[in-house]
Protein backbone atom coordinates (compact mmCIF):
# COMPACT_ATOMS: atom_id res chain seq x y z
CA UNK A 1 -9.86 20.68 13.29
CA UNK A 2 -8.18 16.93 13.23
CA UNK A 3 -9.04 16.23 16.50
CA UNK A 4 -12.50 17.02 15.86
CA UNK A 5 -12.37 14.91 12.53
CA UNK A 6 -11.29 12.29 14.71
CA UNK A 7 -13.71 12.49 17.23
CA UNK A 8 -16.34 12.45 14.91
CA UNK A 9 -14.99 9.26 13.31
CA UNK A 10 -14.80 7.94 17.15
CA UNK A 11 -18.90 8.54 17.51
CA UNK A 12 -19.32 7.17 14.16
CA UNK A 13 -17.60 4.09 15.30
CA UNK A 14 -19.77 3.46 18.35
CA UNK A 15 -22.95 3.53 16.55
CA UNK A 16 -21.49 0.31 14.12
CA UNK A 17 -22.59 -2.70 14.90
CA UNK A 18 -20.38 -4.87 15.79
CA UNK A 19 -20.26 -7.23 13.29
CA UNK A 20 -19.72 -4.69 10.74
CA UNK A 21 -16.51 -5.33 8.72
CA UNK A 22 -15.68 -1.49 9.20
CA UNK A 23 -15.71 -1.33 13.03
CA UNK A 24 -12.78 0.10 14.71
CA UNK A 25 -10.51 0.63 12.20
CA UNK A 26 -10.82 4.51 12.92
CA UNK A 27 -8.15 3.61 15.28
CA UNK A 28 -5.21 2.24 12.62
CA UNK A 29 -3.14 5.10 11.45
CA UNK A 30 -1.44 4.45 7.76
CA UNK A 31 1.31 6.62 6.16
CA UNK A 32 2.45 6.74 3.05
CA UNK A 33 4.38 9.03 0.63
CA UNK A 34 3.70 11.04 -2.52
CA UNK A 35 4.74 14.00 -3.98
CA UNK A 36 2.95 16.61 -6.75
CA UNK A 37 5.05 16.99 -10.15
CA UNK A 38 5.38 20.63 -11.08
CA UNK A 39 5.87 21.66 -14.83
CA UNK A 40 10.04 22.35 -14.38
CA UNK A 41 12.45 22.46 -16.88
CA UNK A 42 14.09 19.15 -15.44
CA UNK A 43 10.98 17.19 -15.89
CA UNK A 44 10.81 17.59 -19.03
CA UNK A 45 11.25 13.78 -20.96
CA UNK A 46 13.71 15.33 -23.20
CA UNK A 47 15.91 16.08 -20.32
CA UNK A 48 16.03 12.67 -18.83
CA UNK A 49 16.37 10.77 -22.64
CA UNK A 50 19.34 13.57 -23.43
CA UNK A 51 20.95 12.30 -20.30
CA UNK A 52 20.00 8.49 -21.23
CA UNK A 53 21.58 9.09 -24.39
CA UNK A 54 24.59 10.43 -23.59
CA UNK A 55 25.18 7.07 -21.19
CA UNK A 56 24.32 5.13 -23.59
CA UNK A 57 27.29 6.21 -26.00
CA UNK A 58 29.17 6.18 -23.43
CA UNK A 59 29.13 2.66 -23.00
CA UNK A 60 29.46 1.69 -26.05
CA UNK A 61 33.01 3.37 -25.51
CA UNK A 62 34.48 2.04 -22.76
CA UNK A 63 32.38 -1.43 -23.59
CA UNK A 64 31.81 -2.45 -19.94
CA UNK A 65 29.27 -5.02 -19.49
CA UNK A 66 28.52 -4.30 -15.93
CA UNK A 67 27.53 -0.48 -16.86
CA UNK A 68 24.20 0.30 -16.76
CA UNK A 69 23.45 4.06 -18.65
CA UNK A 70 20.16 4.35 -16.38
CA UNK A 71 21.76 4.41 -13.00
CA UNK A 72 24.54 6.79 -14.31
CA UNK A 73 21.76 8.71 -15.97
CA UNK A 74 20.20 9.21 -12.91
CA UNK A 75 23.56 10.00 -10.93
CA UNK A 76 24.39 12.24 -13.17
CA UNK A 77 21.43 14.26 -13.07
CA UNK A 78 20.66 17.39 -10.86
CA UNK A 79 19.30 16.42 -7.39
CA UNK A 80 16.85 19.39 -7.09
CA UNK A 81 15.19 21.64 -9.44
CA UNK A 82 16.67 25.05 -10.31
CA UNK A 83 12.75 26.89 -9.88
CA UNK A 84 12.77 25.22 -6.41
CA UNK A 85 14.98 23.50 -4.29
CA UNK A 86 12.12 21.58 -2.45
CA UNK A 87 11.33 20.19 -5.64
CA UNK A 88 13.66 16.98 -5.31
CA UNK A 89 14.80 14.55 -8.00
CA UNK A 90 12.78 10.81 -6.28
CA UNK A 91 11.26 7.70 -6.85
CA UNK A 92 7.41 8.37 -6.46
CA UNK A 93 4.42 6.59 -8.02
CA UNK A 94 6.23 4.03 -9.83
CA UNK A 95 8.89 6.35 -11.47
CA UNK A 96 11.54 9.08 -10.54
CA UNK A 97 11.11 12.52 -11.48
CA UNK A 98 11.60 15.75 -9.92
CA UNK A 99 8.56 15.81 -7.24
CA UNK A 100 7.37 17.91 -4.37
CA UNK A 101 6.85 15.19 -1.80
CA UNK A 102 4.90 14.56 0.80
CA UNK A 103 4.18 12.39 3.85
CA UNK A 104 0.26 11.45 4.57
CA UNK A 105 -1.43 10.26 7.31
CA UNK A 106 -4.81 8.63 7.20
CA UNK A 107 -7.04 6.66 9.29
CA UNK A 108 -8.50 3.16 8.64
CA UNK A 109 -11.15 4.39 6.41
CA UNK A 110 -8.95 6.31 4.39
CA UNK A 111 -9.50 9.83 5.49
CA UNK A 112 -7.12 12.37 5.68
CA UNK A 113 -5.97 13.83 8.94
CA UNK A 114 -2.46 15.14 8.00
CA UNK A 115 0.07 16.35 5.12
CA UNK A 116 3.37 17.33 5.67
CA UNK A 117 5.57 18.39 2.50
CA UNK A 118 9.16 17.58 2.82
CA UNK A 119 11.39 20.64 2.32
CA UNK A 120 15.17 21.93 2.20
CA UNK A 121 15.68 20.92 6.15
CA UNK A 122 14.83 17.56 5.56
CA UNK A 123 16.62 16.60 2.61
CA UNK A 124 19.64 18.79 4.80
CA UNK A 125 19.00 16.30 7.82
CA UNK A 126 18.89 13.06 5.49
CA UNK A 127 21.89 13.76 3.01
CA UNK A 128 23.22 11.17 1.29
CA UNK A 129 24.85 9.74 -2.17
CA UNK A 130 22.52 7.14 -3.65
CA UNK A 131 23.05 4.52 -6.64
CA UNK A 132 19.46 3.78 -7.59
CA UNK A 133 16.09 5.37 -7.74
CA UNK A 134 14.89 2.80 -5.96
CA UNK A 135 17.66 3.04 -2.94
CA UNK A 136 16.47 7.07 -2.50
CA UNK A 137 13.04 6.18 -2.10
CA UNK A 138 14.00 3.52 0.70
CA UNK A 139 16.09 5.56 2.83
CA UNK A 140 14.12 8.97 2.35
CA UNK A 141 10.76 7.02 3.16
CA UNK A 142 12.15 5.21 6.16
CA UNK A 143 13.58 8.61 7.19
CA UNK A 144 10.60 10.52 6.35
CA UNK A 145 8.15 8.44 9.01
CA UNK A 146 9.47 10.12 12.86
CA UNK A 147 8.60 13.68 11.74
CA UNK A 148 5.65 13.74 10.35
CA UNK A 149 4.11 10.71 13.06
CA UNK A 150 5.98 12.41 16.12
CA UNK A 151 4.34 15.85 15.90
CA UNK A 152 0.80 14.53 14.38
CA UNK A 153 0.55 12.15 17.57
CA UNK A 154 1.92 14.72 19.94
CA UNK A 155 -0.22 17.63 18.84
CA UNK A 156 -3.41 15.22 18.78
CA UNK A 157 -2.91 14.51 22.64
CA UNK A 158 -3.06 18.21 23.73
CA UNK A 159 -6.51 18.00 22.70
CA UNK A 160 -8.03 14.37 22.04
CA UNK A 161 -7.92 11.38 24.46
CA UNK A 162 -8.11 9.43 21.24
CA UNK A 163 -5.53 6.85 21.02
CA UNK A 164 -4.65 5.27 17.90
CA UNK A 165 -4.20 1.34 18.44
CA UNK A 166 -2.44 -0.10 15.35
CA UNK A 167 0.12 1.13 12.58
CA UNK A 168 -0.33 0.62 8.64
CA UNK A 169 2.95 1.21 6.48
CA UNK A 170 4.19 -0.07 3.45
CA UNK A 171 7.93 -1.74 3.60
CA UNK A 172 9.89 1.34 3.32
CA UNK A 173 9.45 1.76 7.15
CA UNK A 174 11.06 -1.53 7.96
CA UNK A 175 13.91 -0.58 10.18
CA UNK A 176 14.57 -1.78 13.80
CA UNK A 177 14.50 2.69 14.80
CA UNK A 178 11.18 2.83 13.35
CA UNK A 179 10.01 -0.32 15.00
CA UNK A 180 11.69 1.41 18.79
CA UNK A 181 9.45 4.20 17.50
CA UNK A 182 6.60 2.50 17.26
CA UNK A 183 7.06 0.62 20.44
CA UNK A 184 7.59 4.08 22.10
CA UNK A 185 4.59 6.03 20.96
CA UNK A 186 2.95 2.75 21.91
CA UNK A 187 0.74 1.63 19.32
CA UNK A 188 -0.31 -2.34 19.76
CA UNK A 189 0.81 -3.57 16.40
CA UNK A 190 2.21 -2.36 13.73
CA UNK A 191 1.82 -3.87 9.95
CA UNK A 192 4.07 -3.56 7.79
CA UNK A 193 3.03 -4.12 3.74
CA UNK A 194 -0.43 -5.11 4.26
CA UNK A 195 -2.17 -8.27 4.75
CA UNK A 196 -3.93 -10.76 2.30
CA UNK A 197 -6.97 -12.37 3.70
CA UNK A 198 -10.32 -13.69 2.73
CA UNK A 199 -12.32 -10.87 4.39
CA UNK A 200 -9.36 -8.67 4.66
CA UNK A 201 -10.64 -5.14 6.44
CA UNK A 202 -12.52 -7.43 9.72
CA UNK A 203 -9.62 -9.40 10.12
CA UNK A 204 -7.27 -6.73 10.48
CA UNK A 205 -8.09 -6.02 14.09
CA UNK A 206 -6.99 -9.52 15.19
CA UNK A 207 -3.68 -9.05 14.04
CA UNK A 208 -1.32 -8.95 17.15
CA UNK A 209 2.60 -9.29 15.37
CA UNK A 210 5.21 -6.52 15.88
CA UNK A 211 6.58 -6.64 13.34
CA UNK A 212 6.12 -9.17 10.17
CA UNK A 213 5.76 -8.52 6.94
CA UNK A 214 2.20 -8.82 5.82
CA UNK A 215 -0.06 -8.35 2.12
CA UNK A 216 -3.04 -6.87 1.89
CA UNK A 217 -5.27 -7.07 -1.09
CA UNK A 218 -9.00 -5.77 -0.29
């Protein structure tokens, strides 16, 4: 069915004209994570504030400057739901929370073409002791990219001849193995964060950098 989305996107694409500020960008592919929130015991705002709490008295104890109750909070608390252990404690949205996450591919004009959800054998792959939020969302991101692009691109060439020219990603997928990666499966440029511009979605196409660090406000 994907190839067939994308090969309708292709025709759709010819008939443009070419001065149209949408033409060609059926060929970037953009990935980006999320995750769905399921009612579980550990999401529960009690549960994280109890924990809070708890830190918080605690450092009024010992009296250490330098301690901050929110990481230990978050250290201290379970790393995957006991209803599920797919459901993973993770930065998503703007706040961590125990999430069922998820890798998504798109094209240029935002339609969906796949959705992988990350389970046991990935967090398995990927393990690792983490001080912040923020530091789990980097490495799991960054780690998250090769299987869900790998597959996706090699599945779409058994039955499209549709190539996909440039790659959109947020910073997350900075790393010099992702940028081997993207070298490998050959895209022509790859932009990472996004680009700011005047008319931003035309200009996008004339971007030739592997790899800089770009924002892009539409």
């Amino acid at each position: 069915m994907v190839p067939k989305v994308i090969d309708i996107c292709e025709d759709i694409n010819n008939l443009l004209p070419a001065d149209s500020p949408y033409k060609n960008l059926n060929s970037i592919l953009i990935y980006d994570t999320s995750g769905l929130k399921p009612r579980v015991k550990e999401n529960n705002p009690k549960t994280l504030a109890s924990e809070i709490n708890k830190q918080k008295a605690y450092s009024k104890i010992i009296n250490d400057k330098n301690f901050n109750p929110y990481a230990a909070a978050y250290k201290n608390m379970p790393k995957y739901s006991q209803a599920n252990p797919n459901i993973r404690l993770d930065f998503v949205n703007g706040h961590f929370g125990y999430f069922y996450k998820f890798g998504l591919l798109t094209n240029g004009w935002g339609i969906p073409l796949s959705i992988k959800f990350f389970e046991e054998d990935f967090y398995k792959s990927v393990e690792k002791e983490f001080s912040t939020p923020e530091e789990q969302k980097y490495f799991y991101d960054n780690a998250s990219l090769k299987p869900v692009i790998v597959p996706f691109l090699n599945n779409l060439k058994k039955y499209s001849n549709f190539k996909f020219k440039t790659f959109l990603g947020d910073s997350e997928f900075d790393s010099y193995d992702n940028f081997g990666l993207f070298k490998h499966l050959e895209f022509e440029k790859f932009l990472s964060h996004l680009i700011l511009v005047a008319n931003p979605i035309q200009k996008l196409e004339n971007l030739n950098i592997i790899p800089k660090v770009f924002l892009y406000v539409p």
